[in-house]
PDB file of N, CA and C in Angstrom:
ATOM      1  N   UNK A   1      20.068   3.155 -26.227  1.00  0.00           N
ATOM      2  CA  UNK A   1      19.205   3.898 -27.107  1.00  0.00           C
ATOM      3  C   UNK A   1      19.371   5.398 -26.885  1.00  0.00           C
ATOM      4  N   UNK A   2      19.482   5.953 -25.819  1.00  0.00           N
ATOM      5  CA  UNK A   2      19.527   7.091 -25.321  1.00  0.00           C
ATOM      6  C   UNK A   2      20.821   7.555 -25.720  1.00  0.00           C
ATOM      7  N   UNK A   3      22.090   6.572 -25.720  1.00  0.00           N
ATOM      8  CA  UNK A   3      23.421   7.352 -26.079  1.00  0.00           C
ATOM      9  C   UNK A   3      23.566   7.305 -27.751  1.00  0.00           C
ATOM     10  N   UNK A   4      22.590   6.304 -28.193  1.00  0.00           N
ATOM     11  CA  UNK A   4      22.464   6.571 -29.659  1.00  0.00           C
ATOM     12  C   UNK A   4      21.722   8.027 -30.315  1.00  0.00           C
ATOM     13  N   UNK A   5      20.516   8.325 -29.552  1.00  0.00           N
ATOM     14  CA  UNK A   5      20.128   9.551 -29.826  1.00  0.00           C
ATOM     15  C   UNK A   5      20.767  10.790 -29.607  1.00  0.00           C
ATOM     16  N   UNK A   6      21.938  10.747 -28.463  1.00  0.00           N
ATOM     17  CA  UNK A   6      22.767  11.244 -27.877  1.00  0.00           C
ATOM     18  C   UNK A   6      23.659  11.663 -28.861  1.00  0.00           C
ATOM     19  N   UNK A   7      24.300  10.688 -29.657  1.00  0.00           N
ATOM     20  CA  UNK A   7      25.449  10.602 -30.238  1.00  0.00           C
ATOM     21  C   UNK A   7      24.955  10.846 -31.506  1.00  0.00           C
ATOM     22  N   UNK A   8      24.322  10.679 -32.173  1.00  0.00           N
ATOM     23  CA  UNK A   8      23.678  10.669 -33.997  1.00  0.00           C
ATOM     24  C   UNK A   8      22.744  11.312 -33.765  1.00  0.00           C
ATOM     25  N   UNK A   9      21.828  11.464 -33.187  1.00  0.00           N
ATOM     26  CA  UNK A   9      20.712  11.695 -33.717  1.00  0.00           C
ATOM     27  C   UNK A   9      19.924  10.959 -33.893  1.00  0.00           C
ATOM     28  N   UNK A  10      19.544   9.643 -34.068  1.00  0.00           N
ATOM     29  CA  UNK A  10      19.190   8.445 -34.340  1.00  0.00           C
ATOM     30  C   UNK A  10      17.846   8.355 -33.733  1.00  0.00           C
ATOM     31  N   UNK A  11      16.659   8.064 -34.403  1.00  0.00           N
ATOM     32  CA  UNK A  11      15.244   7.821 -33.377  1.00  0.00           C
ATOM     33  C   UNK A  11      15.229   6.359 -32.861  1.00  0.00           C
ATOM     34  N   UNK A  12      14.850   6.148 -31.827  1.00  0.00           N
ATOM     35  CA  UNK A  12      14.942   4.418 -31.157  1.00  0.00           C
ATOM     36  C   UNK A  12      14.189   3.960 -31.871  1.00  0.00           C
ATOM     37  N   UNK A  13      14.783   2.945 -32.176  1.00  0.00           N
ATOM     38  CA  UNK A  13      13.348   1.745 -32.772  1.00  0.00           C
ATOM     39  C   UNK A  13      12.335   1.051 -31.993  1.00  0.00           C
ATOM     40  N   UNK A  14      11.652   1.922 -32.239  1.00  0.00           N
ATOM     41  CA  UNK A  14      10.373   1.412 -31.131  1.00  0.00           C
ATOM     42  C   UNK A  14       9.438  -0.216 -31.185  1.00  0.00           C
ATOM     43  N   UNK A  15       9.864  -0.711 -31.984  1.00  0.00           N
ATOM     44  CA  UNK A  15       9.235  -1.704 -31.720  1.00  0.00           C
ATOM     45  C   UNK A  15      10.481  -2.451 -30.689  1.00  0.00           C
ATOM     46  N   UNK A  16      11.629  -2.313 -30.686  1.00  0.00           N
ATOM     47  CA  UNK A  16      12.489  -2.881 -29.848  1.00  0.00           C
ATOM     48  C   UNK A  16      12.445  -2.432 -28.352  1.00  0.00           C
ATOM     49  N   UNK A  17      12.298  -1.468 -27.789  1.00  0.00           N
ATOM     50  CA  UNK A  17      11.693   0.026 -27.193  1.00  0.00           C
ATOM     51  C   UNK A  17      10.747  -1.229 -26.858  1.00  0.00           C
ATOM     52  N   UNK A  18       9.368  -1.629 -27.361  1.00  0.00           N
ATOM     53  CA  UNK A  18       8.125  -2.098 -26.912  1.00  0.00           C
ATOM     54  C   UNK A  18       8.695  -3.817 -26.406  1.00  0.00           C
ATOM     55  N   UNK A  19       9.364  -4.622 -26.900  1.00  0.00           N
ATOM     56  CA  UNK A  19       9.792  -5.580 -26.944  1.00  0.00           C
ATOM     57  C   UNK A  19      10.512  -5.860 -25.602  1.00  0.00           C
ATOM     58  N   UNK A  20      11.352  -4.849 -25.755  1.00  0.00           N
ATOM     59  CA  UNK A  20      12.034  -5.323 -24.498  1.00  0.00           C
ATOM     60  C   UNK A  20      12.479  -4.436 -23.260  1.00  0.00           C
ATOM     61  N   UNK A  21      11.553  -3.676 -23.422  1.00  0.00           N
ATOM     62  CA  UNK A  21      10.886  -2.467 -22.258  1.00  0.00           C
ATOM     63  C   UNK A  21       9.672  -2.465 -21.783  1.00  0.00           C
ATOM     64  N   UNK A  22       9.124  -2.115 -22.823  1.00  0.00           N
ATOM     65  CA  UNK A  22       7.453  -1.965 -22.838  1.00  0.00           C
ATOM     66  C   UNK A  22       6.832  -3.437 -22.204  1.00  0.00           C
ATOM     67  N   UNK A  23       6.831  -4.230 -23.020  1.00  0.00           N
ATOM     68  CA  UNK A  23       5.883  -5.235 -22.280  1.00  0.00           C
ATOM     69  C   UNK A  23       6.357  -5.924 -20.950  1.00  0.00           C
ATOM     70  N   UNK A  24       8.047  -6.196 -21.199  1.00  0.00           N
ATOM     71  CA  UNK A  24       8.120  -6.248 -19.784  1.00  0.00           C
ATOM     72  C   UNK A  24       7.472  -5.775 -18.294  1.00  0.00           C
ATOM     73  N   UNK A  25       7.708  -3.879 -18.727  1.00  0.00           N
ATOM     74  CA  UNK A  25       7.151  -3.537 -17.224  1.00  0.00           C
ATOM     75  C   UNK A  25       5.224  -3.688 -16.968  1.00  0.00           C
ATOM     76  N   UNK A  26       4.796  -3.542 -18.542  1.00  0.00           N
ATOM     77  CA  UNK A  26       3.395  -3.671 -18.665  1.00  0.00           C
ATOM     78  C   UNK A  26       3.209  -5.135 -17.231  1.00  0.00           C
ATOM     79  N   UNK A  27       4.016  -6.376 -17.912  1.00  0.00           N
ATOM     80  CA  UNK A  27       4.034  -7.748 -16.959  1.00  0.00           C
ATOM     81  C   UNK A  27       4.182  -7.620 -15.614  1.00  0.00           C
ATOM     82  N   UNK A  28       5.354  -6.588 -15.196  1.00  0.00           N
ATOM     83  CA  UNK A  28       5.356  -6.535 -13.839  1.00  0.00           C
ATOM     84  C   UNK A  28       4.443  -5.528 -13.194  1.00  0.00           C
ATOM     85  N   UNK A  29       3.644  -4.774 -13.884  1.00  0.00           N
ATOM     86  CA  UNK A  29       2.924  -3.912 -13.311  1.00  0.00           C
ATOM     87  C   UNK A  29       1.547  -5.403 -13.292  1.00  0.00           C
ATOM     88  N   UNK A  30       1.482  -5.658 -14.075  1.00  0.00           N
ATOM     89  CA  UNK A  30       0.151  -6.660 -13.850  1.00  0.00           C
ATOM     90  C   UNK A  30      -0.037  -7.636 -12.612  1.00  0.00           C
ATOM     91  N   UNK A  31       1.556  -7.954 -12.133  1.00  0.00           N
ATOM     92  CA  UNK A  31       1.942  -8.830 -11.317  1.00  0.00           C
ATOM     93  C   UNK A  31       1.766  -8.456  -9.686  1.00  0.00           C
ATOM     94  N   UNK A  32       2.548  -6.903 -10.111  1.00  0.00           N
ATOM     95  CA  UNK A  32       2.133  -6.064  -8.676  1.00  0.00           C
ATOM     96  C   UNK A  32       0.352  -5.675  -8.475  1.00  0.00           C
ATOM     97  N   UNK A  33      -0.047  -5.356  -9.398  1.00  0.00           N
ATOM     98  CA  UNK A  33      -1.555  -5.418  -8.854  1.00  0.00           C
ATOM     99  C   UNK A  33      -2.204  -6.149  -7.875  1.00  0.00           C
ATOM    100  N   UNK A  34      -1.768  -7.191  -8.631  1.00  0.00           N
ATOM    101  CA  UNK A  34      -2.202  -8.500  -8.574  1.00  0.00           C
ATOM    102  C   UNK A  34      -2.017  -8.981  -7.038  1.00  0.00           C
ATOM    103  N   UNK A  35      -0.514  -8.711  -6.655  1.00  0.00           N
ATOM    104  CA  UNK A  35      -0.043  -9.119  -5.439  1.00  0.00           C
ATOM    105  C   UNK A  35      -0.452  -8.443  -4.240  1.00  0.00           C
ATOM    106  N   UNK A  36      -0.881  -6.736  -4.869  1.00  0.00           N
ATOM    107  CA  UNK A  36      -1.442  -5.916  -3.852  1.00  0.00           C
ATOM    108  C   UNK A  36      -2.765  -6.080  -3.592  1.00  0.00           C
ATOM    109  N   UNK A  37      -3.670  -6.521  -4.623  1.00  0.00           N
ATOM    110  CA  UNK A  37      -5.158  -6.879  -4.300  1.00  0.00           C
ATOM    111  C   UNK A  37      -5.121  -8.266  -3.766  1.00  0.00           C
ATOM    112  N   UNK A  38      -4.313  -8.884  -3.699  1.00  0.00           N
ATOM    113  CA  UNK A  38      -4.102 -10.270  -2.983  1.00  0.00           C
ATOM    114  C   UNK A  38      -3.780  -9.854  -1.319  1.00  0.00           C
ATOM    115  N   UNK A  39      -3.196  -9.376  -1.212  1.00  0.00           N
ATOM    116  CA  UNK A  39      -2.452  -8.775  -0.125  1.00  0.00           C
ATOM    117  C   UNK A  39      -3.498  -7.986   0.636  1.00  0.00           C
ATOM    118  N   UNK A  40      -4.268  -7.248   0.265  1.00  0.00           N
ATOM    119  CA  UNK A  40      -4.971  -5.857   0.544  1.00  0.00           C
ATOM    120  C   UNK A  40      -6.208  -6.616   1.106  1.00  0.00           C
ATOM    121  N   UNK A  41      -6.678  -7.651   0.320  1.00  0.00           N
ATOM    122  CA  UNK A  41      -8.253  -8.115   0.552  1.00  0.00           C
ATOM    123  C   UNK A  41      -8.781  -8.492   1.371  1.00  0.00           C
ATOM    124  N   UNK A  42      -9.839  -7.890   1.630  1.00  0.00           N
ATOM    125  CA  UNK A  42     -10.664  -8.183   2.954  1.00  0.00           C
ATOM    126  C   UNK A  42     -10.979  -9.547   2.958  1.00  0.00           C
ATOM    127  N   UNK A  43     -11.461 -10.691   1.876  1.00  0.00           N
ATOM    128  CA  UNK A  43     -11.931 -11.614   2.379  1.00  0.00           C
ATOM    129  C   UNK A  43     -10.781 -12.542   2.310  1.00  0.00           C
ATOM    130  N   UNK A  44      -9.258 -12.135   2.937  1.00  0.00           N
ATOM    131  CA  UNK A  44      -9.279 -12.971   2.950  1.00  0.00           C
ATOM    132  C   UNK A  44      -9.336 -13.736   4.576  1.00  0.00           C
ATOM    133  N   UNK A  45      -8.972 -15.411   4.020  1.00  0.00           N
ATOM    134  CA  UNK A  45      -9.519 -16.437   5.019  1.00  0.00           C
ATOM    135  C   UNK A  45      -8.518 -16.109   6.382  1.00  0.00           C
ATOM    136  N   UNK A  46      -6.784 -16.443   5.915  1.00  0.00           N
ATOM    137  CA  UNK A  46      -5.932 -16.856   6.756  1.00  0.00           C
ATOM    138  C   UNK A  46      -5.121 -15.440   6.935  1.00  0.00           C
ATOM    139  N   UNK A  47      -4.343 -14.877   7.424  1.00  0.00           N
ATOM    140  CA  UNK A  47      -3.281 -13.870   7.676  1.00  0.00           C
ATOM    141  C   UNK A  47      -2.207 -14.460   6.820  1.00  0.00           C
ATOM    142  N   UNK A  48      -1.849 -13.759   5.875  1.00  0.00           N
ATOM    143  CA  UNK A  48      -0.638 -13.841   4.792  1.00  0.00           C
ATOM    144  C   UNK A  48       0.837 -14.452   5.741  1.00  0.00           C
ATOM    145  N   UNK A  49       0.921 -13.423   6.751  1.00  0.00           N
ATOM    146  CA  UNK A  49       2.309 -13.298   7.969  1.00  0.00           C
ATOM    147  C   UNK A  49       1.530 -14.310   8.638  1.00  0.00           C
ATOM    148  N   UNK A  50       1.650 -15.770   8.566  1.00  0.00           N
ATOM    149  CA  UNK A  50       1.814 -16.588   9.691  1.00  0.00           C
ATOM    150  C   UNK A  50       3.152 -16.926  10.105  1.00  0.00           C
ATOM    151  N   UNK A  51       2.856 -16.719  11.694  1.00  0.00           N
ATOM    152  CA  UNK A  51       4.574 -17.502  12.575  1.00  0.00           C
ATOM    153  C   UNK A  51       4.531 -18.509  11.957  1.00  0.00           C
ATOM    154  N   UNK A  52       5.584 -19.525  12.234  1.00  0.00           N
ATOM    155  CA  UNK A  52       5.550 -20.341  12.140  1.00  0.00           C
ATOM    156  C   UNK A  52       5.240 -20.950  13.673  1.00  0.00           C
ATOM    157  N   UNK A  53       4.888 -22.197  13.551  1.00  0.00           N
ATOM    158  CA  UNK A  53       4.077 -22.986  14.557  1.00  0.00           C
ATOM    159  C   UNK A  53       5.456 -23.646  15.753  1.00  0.00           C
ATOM    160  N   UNK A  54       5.362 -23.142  16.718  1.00  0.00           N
ATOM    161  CA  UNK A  54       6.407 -23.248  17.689  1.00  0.00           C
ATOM    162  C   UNK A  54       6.597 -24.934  17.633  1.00  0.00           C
ATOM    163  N   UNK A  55       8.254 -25.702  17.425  1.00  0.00           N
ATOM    164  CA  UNK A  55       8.221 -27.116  18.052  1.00  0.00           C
ATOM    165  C   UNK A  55       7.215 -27.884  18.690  1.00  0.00           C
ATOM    166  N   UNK A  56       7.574 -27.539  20.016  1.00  0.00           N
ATOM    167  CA  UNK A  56       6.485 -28.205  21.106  1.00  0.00           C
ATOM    168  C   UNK A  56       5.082 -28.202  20.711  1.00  0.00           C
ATOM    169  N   UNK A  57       4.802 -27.759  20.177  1.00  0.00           N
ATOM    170  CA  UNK A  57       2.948 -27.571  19.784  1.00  0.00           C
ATOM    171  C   UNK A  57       3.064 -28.471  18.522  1.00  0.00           C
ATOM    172  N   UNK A  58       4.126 -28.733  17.849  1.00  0.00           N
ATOM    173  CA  UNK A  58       3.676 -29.138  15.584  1.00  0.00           C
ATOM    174  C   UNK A  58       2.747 -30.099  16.138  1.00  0.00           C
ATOM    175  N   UNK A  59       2.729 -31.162  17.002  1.00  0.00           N
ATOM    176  CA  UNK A  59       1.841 -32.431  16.958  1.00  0.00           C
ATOM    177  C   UNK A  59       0.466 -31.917  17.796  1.00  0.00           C
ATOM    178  N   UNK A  60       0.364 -31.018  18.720  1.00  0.00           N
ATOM    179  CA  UNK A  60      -0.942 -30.767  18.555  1.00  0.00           C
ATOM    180  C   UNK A  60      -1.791 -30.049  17.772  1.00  0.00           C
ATOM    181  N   UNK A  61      -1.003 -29.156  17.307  1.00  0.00           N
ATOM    182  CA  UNK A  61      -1.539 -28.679  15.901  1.00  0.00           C
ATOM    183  C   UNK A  61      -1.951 -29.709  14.298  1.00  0.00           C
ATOM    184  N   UNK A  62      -0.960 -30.575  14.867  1.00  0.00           N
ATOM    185  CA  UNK A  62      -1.225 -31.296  13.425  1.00  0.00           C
ATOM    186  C   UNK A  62      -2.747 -32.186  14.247  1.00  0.00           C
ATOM    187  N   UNK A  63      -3.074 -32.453  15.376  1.00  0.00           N
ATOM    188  CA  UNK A  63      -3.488 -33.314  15.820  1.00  0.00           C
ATOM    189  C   UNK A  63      -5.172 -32.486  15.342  1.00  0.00           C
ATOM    190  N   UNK A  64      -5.166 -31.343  15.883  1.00  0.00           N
ATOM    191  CA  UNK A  64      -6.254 -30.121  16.198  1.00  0.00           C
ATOM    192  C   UNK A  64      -6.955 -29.930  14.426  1.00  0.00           C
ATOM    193  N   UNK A  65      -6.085 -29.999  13.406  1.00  0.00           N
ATOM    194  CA  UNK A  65      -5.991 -29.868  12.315  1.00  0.00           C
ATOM    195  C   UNK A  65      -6.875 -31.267  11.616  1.00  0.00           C
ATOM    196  N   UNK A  66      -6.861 -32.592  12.164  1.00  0.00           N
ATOM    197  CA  UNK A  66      -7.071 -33.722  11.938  1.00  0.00           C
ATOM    198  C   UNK A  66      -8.350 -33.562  12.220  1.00  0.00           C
ATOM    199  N   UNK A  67      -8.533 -33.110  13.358  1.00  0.00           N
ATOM    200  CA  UNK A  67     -10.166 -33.748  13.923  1.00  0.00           C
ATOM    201  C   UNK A  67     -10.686 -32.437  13.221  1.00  0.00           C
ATOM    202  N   UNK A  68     -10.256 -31.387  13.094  1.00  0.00           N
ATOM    203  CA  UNK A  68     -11.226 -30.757  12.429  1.00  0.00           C
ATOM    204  C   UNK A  68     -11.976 -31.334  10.873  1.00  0.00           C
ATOM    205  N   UNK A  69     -10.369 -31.666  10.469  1.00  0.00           N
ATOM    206  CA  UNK A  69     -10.668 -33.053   9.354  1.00  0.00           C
ATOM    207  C   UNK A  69     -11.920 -33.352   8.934  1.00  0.00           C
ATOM    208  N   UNK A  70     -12.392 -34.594  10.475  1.00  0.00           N
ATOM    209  CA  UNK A  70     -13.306 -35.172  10.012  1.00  0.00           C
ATOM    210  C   UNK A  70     -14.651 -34.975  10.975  1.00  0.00           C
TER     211      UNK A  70
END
């Protein structure tokens, strides 16, 4: 679009401009919000960055996990 205005003179067609620019980043800006107030929030429950759960421990963890269960 830019080397068309460049080259002719030509105004972009903005609904194409909105189509396949525009709402795109509108989407990813909605997405990043989204991920940063997810990310950011105080309530949440668990820490986003969990280790993973060392070998030797998976079965008491899964075990610890159970009785909390019930």
């Amino acid at each position: 679009m830019r080397i068309d205005y460049k080259r002719n003179g030509a105004e972009p067609k903005w609904d194409m401009v909105k189509t396949k620019i525009g709402n795109p980043l509108a989407e990813l800006h909605d997405r990043l919000t989204e991920e940063l107030a997810r990310r950011e929030s105080k309530e949440s429950l668990v820490p986003l960055d969990r280790d993973p759960v060392p070998p030797k421990y998976v079965e008491r963890v899964r075990r610890y996990y159970e009785e909390l269960g019930h």
